[in-house]
N, C-alpha and C. Protein backbone atom coordinates (compact mmCIF):
# COMPACT_ATOMS: atom_id res chain seq x y z
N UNK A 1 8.87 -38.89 -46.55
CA UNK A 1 8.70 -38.08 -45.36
C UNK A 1 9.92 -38.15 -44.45
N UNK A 2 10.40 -39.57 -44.74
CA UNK A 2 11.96 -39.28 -43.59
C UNK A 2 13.10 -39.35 -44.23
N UNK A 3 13.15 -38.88 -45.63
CA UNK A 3 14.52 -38.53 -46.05
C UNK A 3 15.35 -37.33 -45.96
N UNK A 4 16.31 -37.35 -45.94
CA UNK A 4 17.89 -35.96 -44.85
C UNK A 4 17.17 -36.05 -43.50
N UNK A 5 17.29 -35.26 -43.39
CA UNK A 5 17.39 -34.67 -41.92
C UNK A 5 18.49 -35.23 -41.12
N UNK A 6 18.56 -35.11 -39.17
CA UNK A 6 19.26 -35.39 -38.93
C UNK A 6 19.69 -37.60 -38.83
N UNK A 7 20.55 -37.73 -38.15
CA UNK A 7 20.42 -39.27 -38.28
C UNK A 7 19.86 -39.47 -37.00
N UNK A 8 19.03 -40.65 -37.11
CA UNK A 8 18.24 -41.28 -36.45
C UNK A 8 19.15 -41.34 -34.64
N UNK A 9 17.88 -40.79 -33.53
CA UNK A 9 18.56 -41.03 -32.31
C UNK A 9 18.01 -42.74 -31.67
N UNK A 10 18.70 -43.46 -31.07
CA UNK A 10 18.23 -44.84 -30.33
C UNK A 10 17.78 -44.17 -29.14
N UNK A 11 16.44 -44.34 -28.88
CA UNK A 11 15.74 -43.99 -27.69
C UNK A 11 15.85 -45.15 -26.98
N UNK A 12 15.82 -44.92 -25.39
CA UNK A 12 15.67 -45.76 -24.29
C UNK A 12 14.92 -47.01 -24.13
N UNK A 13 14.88 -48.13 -24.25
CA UNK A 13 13.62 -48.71 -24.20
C UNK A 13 12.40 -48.21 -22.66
N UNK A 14 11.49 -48.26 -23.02
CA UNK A 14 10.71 -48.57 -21.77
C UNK A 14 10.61 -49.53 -20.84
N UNK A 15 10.90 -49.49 -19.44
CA UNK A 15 10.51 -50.04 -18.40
C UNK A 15 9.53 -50.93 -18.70
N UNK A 16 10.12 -52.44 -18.46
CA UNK A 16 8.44 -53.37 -18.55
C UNK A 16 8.08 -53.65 -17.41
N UNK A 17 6.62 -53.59 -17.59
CA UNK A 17 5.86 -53.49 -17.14
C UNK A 17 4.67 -54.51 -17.07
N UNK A 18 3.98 -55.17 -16.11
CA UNK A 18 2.48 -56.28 -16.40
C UNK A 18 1.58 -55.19 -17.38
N UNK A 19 0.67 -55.78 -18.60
CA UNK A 19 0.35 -54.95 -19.32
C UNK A 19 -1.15 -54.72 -18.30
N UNK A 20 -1.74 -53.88 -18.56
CA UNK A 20 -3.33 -54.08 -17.97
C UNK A 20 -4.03 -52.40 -19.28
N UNK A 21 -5.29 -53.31 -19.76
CA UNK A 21 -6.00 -52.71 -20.59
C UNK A 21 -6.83 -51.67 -20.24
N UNK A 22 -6.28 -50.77 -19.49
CA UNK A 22 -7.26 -49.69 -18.74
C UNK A 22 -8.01 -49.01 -19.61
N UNK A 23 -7.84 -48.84 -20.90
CA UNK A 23 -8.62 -48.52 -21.74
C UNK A 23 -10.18 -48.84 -22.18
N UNK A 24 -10.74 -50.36 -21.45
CA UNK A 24 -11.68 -51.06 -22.10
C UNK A 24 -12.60 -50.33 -20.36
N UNK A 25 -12.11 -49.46 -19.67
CA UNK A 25 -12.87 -48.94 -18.30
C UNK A 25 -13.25 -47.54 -19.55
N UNK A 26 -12.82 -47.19 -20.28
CA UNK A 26 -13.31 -45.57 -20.78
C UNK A 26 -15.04 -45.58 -21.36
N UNK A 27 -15.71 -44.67 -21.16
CA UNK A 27 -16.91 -44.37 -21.65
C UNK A 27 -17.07 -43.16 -22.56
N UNK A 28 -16.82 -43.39 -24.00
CA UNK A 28 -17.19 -42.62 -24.40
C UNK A 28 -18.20 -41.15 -24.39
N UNK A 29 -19.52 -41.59 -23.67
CA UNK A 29 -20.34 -40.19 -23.28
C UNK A 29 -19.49 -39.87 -21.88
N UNK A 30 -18.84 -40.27 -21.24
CA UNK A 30 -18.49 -39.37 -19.71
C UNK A 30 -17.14 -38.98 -19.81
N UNK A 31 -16.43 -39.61 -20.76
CA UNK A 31 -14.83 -39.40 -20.45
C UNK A 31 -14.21 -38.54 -21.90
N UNK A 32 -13.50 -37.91 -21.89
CA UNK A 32 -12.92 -36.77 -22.95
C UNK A 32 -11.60 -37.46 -23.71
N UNK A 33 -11.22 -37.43 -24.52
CA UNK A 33 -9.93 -38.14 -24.99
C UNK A 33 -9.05 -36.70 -25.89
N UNK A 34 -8.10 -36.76 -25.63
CA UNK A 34 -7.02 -35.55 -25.60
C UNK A 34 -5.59 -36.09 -26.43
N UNK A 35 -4.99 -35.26 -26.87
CA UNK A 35 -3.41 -35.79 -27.32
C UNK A 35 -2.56 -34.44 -26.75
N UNK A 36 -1.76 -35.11 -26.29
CA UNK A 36 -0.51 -34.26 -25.28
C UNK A 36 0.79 -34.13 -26.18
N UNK A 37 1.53 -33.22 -25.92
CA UNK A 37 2.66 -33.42 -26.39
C UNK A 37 3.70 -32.65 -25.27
N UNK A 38 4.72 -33.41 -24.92
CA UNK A 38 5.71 -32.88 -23.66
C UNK A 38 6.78 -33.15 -24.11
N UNK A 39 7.64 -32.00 -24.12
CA UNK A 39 8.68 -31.53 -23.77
C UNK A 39 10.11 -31.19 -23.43
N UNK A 40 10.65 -32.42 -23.50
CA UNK A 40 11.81 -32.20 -22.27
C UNK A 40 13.17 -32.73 -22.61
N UNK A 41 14.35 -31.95 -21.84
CA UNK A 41 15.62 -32.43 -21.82
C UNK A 41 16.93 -32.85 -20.94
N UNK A 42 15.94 -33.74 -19.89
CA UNK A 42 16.46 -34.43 -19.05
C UNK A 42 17.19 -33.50 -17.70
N UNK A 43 17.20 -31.89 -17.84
CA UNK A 43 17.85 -31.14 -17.04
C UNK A 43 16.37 -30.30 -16.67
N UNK A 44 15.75 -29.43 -17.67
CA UNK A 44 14.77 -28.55 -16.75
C UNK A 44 13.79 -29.35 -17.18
N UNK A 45 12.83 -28.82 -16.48
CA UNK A 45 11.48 -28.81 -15.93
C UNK A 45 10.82 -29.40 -17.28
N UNK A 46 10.29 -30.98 -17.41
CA UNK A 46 9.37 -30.74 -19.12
C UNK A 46 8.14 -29.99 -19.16
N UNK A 47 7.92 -29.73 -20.33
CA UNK A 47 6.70 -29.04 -20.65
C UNK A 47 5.51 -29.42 -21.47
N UNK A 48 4.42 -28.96 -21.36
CA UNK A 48 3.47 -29.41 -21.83
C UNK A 48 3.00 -28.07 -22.69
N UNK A 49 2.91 -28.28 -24.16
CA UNK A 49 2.41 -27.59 -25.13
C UNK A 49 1.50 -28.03 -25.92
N UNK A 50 0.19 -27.27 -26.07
CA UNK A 50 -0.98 -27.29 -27.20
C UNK A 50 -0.38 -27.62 -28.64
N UNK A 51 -0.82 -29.16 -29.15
CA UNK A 51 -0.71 -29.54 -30.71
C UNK A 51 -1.85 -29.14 -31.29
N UNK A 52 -2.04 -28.79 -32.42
CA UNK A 52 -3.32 -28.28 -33.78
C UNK A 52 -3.47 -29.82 -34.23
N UNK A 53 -1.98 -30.42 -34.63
CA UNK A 53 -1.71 -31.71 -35.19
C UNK A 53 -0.88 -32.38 -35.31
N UNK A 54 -0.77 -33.74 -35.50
CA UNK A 54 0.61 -34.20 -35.60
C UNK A 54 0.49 -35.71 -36.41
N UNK A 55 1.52 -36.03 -36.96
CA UNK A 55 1.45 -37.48 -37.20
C UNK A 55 2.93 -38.00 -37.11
N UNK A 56 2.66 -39.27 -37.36
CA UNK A 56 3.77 -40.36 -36.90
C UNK A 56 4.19 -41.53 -37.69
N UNK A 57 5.65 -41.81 -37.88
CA UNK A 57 5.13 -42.71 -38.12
C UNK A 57 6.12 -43.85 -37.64
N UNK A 58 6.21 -45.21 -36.81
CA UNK A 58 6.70 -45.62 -35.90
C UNK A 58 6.98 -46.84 -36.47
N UNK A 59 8.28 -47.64 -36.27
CA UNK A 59 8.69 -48.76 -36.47
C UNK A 59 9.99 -49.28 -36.04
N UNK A 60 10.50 -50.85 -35.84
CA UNK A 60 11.29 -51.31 -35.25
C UNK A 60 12.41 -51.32 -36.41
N UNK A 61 12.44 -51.50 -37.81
CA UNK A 61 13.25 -52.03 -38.26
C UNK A 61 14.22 -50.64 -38.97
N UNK A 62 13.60 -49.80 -39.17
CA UNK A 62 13.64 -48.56 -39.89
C UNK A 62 13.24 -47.47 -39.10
N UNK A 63 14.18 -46.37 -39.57
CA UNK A 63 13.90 -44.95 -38.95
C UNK A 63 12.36 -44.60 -38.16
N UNK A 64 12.01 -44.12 -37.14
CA UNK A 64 10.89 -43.43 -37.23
C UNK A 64 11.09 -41.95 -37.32
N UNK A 65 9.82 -41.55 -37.45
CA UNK A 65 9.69 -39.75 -37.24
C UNK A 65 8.55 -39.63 -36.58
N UNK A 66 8.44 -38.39 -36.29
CA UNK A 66 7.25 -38.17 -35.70
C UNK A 66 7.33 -36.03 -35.87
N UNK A 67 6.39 -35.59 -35.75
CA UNK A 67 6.41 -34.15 -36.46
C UNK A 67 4.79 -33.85 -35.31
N UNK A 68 4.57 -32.84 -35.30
CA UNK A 68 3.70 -32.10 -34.25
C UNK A 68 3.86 -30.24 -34.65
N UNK A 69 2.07 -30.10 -34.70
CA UNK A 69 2.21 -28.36 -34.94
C UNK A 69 1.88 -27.95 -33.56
N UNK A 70 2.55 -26.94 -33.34
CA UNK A 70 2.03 -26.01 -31.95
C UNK A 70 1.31 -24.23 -32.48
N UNK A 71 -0.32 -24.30 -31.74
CA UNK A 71 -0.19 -22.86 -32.51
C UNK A 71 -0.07 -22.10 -31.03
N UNK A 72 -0.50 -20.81 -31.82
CA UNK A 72 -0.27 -19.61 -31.38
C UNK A 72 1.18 -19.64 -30.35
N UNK A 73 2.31 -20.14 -31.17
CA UNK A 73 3.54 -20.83 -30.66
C UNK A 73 4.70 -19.43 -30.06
N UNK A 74 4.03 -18.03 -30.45
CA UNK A 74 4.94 -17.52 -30.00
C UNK A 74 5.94 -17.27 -28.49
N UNK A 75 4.39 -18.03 -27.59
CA UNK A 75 4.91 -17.88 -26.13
C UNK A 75 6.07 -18.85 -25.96
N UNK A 76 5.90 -19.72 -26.81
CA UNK A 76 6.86 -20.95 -26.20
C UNK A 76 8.16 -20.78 -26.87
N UNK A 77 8.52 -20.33 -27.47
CA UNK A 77 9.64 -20.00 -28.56
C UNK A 77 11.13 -19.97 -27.24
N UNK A 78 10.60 -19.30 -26.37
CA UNK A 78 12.19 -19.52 -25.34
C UNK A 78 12.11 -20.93 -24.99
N UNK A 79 10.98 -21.44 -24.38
CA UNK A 79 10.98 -22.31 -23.46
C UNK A 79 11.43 -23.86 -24.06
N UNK A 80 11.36 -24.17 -25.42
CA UNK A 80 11.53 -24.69 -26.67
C UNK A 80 12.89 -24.55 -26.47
N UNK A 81 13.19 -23.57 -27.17
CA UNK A 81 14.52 -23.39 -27.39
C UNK A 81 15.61 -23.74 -26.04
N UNK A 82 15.17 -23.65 -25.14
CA UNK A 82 16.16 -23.72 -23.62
C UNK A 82 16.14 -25.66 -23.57
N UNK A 83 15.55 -26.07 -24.49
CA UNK A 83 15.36 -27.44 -24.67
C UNK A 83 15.77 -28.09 -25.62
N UNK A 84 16.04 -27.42 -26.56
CA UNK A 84 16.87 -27.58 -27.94
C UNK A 84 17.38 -28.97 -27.84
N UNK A 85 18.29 -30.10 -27.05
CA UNK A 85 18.41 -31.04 -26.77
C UNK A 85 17.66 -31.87 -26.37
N UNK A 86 16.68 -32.08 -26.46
CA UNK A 86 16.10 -32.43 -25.81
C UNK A 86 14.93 -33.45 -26.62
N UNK A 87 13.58 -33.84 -26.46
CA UNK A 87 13.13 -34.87 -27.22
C UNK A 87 11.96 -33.81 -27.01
N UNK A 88 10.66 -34.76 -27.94
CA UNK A 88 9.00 -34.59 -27.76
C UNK A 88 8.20 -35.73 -27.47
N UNK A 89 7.60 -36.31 -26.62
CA UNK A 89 6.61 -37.09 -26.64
C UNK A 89 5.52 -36.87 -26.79
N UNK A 90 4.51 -38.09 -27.87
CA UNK A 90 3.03 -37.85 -28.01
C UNK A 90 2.34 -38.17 -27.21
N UNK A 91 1.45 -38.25 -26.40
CA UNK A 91 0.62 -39.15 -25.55
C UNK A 91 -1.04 -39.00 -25.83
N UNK A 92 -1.24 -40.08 -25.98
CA UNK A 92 -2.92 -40.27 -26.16
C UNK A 92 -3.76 -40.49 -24.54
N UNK A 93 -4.41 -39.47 -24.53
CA UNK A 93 -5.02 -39.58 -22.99
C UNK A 93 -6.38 -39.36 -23.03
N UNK A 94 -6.52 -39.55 -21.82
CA UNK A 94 -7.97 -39.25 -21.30
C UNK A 94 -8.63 -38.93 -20.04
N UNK A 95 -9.88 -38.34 -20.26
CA UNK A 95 -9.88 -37.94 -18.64
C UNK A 95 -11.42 -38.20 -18.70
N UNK A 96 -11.47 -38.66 -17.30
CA UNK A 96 -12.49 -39.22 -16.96
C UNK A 96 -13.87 -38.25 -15.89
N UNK A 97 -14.55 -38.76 -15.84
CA UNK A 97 -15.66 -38.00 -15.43
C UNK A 97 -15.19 -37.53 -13.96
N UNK A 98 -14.25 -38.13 -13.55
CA UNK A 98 -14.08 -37.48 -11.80
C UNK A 98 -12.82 -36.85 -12.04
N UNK A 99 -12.47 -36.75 -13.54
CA UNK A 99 -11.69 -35.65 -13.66
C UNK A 99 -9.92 -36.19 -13.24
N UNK A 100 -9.71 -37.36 -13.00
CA UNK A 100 -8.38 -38.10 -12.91
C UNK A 100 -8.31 -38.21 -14.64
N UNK A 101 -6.83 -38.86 -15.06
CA UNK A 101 -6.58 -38.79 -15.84
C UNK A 101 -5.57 -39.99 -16.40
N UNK A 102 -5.51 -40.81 -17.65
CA UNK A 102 -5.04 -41.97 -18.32
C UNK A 102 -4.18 -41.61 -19.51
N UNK A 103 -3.01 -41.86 -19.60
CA UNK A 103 -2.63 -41.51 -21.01
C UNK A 103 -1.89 -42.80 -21.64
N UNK A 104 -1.28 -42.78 -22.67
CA UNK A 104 -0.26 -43.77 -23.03
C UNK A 104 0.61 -43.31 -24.42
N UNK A 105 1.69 -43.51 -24.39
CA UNK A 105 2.69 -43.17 -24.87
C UNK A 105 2.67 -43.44 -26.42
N UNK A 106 2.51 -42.75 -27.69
CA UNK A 106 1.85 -43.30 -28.99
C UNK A 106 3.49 -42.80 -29.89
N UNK A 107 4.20 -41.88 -29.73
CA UNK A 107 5.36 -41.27 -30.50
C UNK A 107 6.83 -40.74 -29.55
N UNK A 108 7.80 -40.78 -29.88
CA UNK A 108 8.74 -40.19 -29.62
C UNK A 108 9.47 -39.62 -30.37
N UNK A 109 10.26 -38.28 -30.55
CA UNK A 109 11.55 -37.98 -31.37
C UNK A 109 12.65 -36.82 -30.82
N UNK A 110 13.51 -37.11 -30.76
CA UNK A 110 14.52 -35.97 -30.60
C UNK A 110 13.91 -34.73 -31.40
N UNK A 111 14.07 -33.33 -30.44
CA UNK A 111 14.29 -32.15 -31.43
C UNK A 111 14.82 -31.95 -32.54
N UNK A 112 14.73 -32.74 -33.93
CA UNK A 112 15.79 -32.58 -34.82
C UNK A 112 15.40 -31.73 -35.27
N UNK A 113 14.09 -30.62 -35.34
CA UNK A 113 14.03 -29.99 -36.75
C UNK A 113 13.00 -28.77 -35.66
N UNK A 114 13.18 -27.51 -35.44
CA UNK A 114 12.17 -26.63 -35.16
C UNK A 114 11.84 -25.48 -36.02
N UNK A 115 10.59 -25.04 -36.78
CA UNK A 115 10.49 -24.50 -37.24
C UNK A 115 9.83 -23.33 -37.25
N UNK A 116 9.28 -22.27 -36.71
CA UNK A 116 8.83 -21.04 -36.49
C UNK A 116 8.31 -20.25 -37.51
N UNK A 117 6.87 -19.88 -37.93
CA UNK A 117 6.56 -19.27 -39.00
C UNK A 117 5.25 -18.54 -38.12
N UNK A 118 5.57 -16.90 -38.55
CA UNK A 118 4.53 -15.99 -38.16
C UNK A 118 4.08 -15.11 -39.22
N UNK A 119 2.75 -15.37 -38.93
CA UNK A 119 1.66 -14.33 -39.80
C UNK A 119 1.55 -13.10 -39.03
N UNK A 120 0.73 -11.92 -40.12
CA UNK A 120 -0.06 -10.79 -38.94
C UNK A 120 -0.99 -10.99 -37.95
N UNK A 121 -1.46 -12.72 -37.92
CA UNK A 121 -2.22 -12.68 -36.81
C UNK A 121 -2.25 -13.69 -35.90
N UNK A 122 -1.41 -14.92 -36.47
CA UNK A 122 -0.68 -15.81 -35.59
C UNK A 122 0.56 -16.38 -35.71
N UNK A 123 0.86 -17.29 -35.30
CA UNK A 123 2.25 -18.24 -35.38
C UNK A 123 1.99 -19.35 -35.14
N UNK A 124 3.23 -20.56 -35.96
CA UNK A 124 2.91 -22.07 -35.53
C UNK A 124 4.45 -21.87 -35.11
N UNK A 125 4.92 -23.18 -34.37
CA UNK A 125 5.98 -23.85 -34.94
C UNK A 125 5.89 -25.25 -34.76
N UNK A 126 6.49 -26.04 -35.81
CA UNK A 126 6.13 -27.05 -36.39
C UNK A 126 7.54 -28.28 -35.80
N UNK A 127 7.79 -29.08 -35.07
CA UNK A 127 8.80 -28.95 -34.40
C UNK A 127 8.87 -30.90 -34.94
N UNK A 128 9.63 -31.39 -35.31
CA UNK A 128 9.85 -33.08 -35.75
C UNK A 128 10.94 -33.47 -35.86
N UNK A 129 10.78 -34.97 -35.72
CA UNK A 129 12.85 -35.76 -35.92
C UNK A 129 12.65 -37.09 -36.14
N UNK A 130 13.83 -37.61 -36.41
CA UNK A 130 13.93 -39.32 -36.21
C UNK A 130 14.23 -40.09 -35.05
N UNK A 131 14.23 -41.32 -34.96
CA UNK A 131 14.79 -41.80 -33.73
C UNK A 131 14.66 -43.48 -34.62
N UNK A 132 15.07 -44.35 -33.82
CA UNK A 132 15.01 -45.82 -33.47
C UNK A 132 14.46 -46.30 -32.55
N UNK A 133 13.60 -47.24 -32.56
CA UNK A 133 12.76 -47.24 -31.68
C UNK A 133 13.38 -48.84 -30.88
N UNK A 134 13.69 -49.30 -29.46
CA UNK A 134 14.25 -50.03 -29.15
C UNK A 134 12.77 -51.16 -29.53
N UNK A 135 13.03 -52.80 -29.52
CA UNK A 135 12.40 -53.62 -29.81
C UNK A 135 11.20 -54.03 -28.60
N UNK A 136 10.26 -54.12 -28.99
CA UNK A 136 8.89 -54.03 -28.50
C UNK A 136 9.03 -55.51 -26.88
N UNK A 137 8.82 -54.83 -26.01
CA UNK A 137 8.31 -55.61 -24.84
C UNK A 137 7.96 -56.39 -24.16
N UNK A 138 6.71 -56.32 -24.92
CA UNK A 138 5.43 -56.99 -24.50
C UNK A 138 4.96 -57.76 -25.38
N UNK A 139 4.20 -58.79 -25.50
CA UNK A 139 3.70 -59.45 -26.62
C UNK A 139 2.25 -59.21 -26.86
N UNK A 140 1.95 -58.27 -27.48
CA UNK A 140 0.12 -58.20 -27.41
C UNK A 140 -0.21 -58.48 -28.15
N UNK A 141 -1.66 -59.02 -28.37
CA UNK A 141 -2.00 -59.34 -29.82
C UNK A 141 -3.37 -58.30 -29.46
N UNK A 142 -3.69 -57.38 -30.42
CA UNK A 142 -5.13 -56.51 -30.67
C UNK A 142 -6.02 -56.35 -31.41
N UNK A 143 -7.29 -56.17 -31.55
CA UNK A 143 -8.19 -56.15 -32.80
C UNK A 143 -8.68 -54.57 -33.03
N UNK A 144 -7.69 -54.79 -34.09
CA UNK A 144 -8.53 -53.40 -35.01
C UNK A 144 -10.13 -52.82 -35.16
N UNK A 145 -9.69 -51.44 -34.76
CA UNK A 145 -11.04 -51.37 -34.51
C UNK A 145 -11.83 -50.23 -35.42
N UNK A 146 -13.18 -50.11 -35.97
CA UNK A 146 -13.56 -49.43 -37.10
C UNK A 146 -12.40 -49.23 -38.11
N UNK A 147 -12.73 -50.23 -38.96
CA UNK A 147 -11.48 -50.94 -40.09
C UNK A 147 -12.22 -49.69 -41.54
N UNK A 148 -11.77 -49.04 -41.79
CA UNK A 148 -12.12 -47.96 -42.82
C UNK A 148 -11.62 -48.74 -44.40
N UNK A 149 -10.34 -49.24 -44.51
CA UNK A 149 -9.97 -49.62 -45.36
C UNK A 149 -8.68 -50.48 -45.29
N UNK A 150 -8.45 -51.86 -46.52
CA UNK A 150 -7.01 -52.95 -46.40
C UNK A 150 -6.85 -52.93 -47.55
N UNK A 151 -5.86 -52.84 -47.89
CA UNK A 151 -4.84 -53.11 -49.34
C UNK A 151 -3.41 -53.86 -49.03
N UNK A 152 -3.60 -54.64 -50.11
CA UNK A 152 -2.57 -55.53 -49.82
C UNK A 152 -1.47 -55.30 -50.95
N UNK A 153 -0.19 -55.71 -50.91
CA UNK A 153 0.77 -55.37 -51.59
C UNK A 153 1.97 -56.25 -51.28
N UNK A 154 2.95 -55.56 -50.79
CA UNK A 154 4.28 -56.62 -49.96
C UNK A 154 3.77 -56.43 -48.62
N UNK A 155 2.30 -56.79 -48.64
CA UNK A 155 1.84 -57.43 -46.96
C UNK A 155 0.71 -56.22 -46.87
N UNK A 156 0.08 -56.87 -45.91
CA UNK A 156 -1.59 -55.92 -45.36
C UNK A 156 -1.57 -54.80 -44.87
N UNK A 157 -2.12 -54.17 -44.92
CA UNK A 157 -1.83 -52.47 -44.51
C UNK A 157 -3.54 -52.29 -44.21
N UNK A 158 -3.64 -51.56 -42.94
CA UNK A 158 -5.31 -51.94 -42.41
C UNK A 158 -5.00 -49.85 -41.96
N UNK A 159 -6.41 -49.38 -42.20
CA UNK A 159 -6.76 -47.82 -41.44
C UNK A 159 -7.63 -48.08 -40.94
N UNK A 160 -7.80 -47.84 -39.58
CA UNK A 160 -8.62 -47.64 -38.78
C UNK A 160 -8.38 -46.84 -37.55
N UNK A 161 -9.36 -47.49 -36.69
CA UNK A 161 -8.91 -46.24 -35.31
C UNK A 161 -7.73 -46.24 -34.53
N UNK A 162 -7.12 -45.35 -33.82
CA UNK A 162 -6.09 -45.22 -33.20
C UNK A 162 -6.13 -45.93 -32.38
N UNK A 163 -5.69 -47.04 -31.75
CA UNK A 163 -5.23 -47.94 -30.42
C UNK A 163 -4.64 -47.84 -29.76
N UNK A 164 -5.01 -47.69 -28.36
CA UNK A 164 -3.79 -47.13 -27.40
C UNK A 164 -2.96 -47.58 -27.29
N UNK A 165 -2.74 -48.89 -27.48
CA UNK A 165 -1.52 -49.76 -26.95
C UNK A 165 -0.77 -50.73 -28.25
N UNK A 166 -1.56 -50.82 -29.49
CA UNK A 166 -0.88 -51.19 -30.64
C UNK A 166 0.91 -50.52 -31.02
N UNK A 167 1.88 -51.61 -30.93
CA UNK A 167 3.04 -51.11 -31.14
C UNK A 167 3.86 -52.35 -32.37
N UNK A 168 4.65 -51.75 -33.25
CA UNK A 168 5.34 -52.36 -33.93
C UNK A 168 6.13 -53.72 -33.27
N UNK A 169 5.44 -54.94 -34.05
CA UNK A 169 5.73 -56.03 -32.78
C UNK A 169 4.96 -57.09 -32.43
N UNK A 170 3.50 -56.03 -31.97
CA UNK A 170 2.58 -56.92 -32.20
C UNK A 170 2.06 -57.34 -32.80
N UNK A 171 0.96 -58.30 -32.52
CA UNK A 171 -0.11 -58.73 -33.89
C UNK A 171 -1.35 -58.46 -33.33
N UNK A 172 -1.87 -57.74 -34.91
CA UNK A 172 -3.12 -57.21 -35.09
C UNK A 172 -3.97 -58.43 -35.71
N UNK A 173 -5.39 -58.07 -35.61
CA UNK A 173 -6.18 -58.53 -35.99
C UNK A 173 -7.08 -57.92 -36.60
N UNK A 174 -7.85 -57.42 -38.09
CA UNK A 174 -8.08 -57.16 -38.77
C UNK A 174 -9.20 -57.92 -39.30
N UNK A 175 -10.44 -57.95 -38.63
CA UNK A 175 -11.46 -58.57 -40.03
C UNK A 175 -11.44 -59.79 -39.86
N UNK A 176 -10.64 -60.99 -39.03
CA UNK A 176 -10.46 -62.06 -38.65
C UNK A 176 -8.87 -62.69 -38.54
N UNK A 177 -8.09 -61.76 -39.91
CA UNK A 177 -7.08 -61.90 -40.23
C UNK A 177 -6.40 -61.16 -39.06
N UNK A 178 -4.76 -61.83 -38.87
CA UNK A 178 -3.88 -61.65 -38.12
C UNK A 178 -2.56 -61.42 -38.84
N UNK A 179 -2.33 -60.71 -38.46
CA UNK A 179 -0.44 -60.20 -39.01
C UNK A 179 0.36 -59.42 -37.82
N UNK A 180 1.15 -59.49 -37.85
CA UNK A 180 2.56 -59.22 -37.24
C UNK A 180 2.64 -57.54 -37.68
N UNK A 181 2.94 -56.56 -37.00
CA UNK A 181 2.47 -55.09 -37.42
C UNK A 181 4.33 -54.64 -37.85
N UNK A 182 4.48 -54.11 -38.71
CA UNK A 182 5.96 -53.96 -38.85
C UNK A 182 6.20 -52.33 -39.07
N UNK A 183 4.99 -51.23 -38.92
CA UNK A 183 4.93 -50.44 -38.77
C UNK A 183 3.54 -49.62 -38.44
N UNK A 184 3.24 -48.30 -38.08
CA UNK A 184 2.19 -48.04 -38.00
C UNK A 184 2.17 -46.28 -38.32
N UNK A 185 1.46 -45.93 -39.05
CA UNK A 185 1.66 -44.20 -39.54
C UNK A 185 0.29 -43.20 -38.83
N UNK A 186 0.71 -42.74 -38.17
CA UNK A 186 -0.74 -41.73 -36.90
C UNK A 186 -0.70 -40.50 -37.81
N UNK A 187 -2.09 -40.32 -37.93
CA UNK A 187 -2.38 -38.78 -38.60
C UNK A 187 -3.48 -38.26 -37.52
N UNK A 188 -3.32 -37.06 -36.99
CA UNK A 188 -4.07 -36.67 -36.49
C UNK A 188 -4.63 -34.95 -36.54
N UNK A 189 -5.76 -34.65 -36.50
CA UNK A 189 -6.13 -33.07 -37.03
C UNK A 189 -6.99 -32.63 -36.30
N UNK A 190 -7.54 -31.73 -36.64
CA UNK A 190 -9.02 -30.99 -35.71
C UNK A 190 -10.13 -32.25 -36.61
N UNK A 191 -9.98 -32.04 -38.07
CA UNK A 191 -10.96 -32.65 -38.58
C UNK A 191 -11.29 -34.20 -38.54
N UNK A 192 -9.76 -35.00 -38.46
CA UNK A 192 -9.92 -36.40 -38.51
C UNK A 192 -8.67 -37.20 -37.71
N UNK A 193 -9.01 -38.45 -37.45
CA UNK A 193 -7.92 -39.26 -36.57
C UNK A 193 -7.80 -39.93 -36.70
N UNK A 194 -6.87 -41.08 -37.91
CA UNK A 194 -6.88 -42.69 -37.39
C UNK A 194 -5.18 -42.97 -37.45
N UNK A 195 -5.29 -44.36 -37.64
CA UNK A 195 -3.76 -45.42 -38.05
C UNK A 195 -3.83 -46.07 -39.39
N UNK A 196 -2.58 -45.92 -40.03
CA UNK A 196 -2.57 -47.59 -40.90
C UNK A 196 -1.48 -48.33 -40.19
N UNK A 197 -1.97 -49.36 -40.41
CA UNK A 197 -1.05 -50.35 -39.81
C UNK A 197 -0.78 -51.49 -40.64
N UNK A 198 0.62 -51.90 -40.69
CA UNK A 198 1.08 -52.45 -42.05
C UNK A 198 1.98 -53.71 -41.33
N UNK A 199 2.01 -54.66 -42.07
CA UNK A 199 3.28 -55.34 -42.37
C UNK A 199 3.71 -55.55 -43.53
N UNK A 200 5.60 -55.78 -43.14
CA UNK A 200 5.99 -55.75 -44.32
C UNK A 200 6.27 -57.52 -44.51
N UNK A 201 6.65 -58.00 -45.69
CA UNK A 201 6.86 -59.26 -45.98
C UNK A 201 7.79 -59.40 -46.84
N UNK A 202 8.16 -58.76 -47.13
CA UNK A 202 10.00 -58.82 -47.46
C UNK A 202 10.70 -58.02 -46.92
């Protein structure tokens, strides 16, 4: 999935920050959970555009990518383009019953790749890149949550649900077991949503 394209950009690290788990306040029956994708190239205005889907896949030692569909994409085709330089962020959010709103930061990539394809009755464009991801922060350790499936190989590789705050770095917890996460791959659709989350051991 991440071979040619352009070469990998070194993104900024993030601002640290005291961590706090605002996530464990969400209620499933009152609060809505959403994925964002924005925009921007440090000069105009960022933007916020409708994803169908997207996945990811994120790590410290090696390239990441990250890729995102936009439909009925024809409106945005200038506004995109006037950004051409510019990056995409994913964000996993949520909004709560009084209607405020929580997100957290799950992907990043430079514009490396935009793609534009129209039918007689709609359009996507499909817009993805690489980057480097600067070295992780914070020290969290998290427990995996609705564990679907683990296979082991050159190290544990766990699918389950998406975690807001799981980043290459930390250590997961899995079933009792603990490992050190050395990457993590996000698929997300209308139909389905999780993570694998892997380490490597060589």
């Amino acid at each position: 999935m991440i071979n040619g394209g352009p070469l990998p950009v070194i993104l900024a690290a993030p601002s640290s920050q005291p961590f706090e788990d605002w996530a464990e306040t969400i209620d499933p029956i009152t609060s809505q959970t959403y994925y964002a994708c924005e925009i921007g190239d440090g000069i105009l205005d960022a933007i916020r555009v409708p994803i169908s889907s997207w996945q990811a896949t994120v790590q410290v030692d090696r390239a990441s990518y990250a890729q995102a569909v936009i439909p009925a994409a024809l409106q945005w085709v200038d506004a995109i383009s006037d950004r051409a330089d510019g990056e995409f962020i994913i964000y996993r959010g949520v909004r709560f019953s009084d209607d405020t709103t929580q997100e957290s930061e799950l992907a990043r990539a430079p514009l490396g790749d935009v793609r534009f394809d129209q039918g007689p009755l709609n359009s996507t464009m499909t817009i993805s890149g690489y980057s480097t991801l600067p070295p992780t922060q914070q020290a969290l350790t998290r427990t995996l949550q609705n564990v679907r499936s683990e296979s082991t190989g050159a190290g544990l590789r766990v699918r389950c649900d998406i975690d807001w705050f799981l980043r290459p770095g930390h250590t997961a917890i899995a079933r009792g077991t603990s490992f050190v996460v050395s990457y993590i791959n996000y698929y997300v659709n209308a139909s389905d949503q999780y993570m694998d989350v892997g380490e490597r051991l060589l």
